[in-house]
C-alpha atoms as a PDB file:
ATOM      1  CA  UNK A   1       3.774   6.786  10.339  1.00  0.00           C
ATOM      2  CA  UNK A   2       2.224   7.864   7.229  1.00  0.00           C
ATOM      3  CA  UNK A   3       0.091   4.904   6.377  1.00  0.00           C
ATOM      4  CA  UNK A   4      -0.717   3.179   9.499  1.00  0.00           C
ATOM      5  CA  UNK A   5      -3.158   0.314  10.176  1.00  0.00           C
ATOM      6  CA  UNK A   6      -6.060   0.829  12.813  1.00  0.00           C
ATOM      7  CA  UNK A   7      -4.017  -0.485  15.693  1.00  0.00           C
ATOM      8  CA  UNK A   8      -1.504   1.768  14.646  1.00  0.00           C
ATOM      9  CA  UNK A   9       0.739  -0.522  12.781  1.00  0.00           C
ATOM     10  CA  UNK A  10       2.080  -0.690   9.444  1.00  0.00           C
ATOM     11  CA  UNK A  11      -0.578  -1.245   7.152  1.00  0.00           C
ATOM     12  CA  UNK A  12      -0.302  -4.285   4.983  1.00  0.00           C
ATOM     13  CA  UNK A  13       0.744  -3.234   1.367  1.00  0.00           C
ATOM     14  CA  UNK A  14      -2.451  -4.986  -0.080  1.00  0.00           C
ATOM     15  CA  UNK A  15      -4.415  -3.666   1.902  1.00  0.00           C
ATOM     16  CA  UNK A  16      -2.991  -0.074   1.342  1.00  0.00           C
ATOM     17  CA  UNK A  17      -3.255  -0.731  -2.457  1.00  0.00           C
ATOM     18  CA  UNK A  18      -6.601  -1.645  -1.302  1.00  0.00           C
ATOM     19  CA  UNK A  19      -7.548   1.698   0.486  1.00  0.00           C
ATOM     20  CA  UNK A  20      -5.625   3.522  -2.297  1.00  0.00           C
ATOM     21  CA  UNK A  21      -8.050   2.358  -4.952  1.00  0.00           C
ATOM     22  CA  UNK A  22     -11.094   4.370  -3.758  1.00  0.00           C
ATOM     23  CA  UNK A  23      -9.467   7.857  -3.955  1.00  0.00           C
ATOM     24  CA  UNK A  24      -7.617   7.124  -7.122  1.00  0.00           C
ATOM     25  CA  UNK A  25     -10.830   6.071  -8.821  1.00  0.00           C
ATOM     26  CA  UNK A  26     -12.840   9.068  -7.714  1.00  0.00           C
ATOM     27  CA  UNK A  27     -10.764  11.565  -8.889  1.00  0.00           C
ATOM     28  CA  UNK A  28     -10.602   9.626 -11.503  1.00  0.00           C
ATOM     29  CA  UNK A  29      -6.537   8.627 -12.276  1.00  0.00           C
ATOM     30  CA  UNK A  30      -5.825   5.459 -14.065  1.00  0.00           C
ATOM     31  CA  UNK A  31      -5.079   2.048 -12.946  1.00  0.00           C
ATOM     32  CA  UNK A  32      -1.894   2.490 -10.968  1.00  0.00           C
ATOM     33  CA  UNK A  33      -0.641   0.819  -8.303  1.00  0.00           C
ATOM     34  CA  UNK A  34       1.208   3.741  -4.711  1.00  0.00           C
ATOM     35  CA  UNK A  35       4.315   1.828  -5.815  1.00  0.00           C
ATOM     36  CA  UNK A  36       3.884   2.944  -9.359  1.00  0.00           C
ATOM     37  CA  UNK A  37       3.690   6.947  -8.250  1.00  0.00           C
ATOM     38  CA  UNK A  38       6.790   5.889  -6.249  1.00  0.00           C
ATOM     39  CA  UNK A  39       8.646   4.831  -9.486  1.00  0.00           C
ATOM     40  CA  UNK A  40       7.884   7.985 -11.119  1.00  0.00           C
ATOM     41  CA  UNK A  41       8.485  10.288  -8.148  1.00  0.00           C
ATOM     42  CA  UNK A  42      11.816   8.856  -8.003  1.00  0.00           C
ATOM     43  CA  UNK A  43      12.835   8.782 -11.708  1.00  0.00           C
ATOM     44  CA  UNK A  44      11.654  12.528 -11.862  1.00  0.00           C
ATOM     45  CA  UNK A  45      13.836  13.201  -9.017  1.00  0.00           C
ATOM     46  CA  UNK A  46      17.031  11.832 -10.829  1.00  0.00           C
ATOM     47  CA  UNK A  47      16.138  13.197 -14.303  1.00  0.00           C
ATOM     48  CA  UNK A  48      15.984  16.524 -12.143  1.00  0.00           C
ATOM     49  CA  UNK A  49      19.612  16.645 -11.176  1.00  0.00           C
ATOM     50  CA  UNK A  50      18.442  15.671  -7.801  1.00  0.00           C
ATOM     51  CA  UNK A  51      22.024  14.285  -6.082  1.00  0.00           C
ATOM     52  CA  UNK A  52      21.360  10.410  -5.879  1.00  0.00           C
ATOM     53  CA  UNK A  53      22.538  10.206  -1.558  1.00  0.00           C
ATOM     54  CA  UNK A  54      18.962  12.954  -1.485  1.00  0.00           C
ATOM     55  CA  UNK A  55      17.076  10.209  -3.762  1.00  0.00           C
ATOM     56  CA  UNK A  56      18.119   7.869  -1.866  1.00  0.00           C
ATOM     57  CA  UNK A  57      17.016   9.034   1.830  1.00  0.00           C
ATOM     58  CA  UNK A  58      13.650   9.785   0.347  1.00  0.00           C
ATOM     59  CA  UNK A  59      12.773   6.565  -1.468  1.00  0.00           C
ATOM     60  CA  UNK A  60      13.976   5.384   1.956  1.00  0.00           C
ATOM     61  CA  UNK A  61      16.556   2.470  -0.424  1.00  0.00           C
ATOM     62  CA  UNK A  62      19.256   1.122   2.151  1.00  0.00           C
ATOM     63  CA  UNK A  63      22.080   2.118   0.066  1.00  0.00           C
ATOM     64  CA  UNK A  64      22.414   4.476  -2.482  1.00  0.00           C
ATOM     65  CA  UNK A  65      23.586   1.750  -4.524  1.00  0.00           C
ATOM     66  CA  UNK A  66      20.123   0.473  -5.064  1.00  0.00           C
ATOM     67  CA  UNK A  67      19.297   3.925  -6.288  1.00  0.00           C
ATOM     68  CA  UNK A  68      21.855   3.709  -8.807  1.00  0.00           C
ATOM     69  CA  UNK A  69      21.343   0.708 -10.253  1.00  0.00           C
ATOM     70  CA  UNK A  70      17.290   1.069 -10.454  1.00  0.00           C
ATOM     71  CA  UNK A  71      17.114   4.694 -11.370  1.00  0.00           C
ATOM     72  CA  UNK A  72      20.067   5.523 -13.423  1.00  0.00           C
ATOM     73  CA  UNK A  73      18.503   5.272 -17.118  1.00  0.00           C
ATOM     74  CA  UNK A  74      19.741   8.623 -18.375  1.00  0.00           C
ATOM     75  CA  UNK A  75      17.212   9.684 -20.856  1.00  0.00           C
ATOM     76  CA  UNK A  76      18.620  10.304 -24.986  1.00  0.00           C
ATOM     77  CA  UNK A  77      17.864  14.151 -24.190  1.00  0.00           C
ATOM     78  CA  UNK A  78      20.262  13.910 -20.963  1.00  0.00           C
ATOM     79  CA  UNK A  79      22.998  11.930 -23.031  1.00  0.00           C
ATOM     80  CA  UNK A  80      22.881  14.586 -25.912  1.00  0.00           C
ATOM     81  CA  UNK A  81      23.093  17.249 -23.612  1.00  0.00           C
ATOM     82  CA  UNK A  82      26.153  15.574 -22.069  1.00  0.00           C
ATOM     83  CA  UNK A  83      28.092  14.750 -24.872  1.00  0.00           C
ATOM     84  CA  UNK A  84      27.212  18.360 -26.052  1.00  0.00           C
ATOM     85  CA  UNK A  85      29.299  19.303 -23.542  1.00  0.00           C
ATOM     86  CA  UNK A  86      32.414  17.844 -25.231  1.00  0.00           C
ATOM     87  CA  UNK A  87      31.754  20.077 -28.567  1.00  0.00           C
ATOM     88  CA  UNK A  88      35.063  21.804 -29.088  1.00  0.00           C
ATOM     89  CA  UNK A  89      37.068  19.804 -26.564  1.00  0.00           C
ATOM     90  CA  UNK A  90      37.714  17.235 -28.624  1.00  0.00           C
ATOM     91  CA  UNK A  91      38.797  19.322 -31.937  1.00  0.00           C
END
């Protein structure tokens, strides 16, 4: 268990937020909530080319589905690079 609470269960997410706070603030990141790094972690991940059943099993989602429909917002570089692809097929 990464986070665990000091009986050894899950911690509370408040709480975690809680003992997250501290660190965050002294080396001196801004105002973000774990969950928030989460978001970005996985977004990255996608943007990468990471294969979305890999995304999925890390984010820990219970179907890949979710990791679709949450994390699927191709970026206007990633579309023009796509369609790009198409130059001289079409013609």
């Amino acid at each position: 268990m990464v986070f665990p609470s000091e009986v050894g269960t899950p911690m509370e997410p408040r709480n975690l937020n809680r003992h997250f706070a501290a660190p965050r603030e002294k080396a001196g990141c801004p105002d973000v909530r774990l969950h928030d790094l989460r978001h970005t972690v996985v977004s990255l991940l996608m943007e990468l080319g990471v294969p979305p059943h890999v995304v999925q099993a890390i984010a820990r989602h219970a179907d890949v589905k979710i990791t679709l429909k949450i994390y699927s917002h191709a970026n206007l570089d990633v579309m023009r690079q796509a369609l790009g692809k198409l130059d001289g097929r079409l013609s």
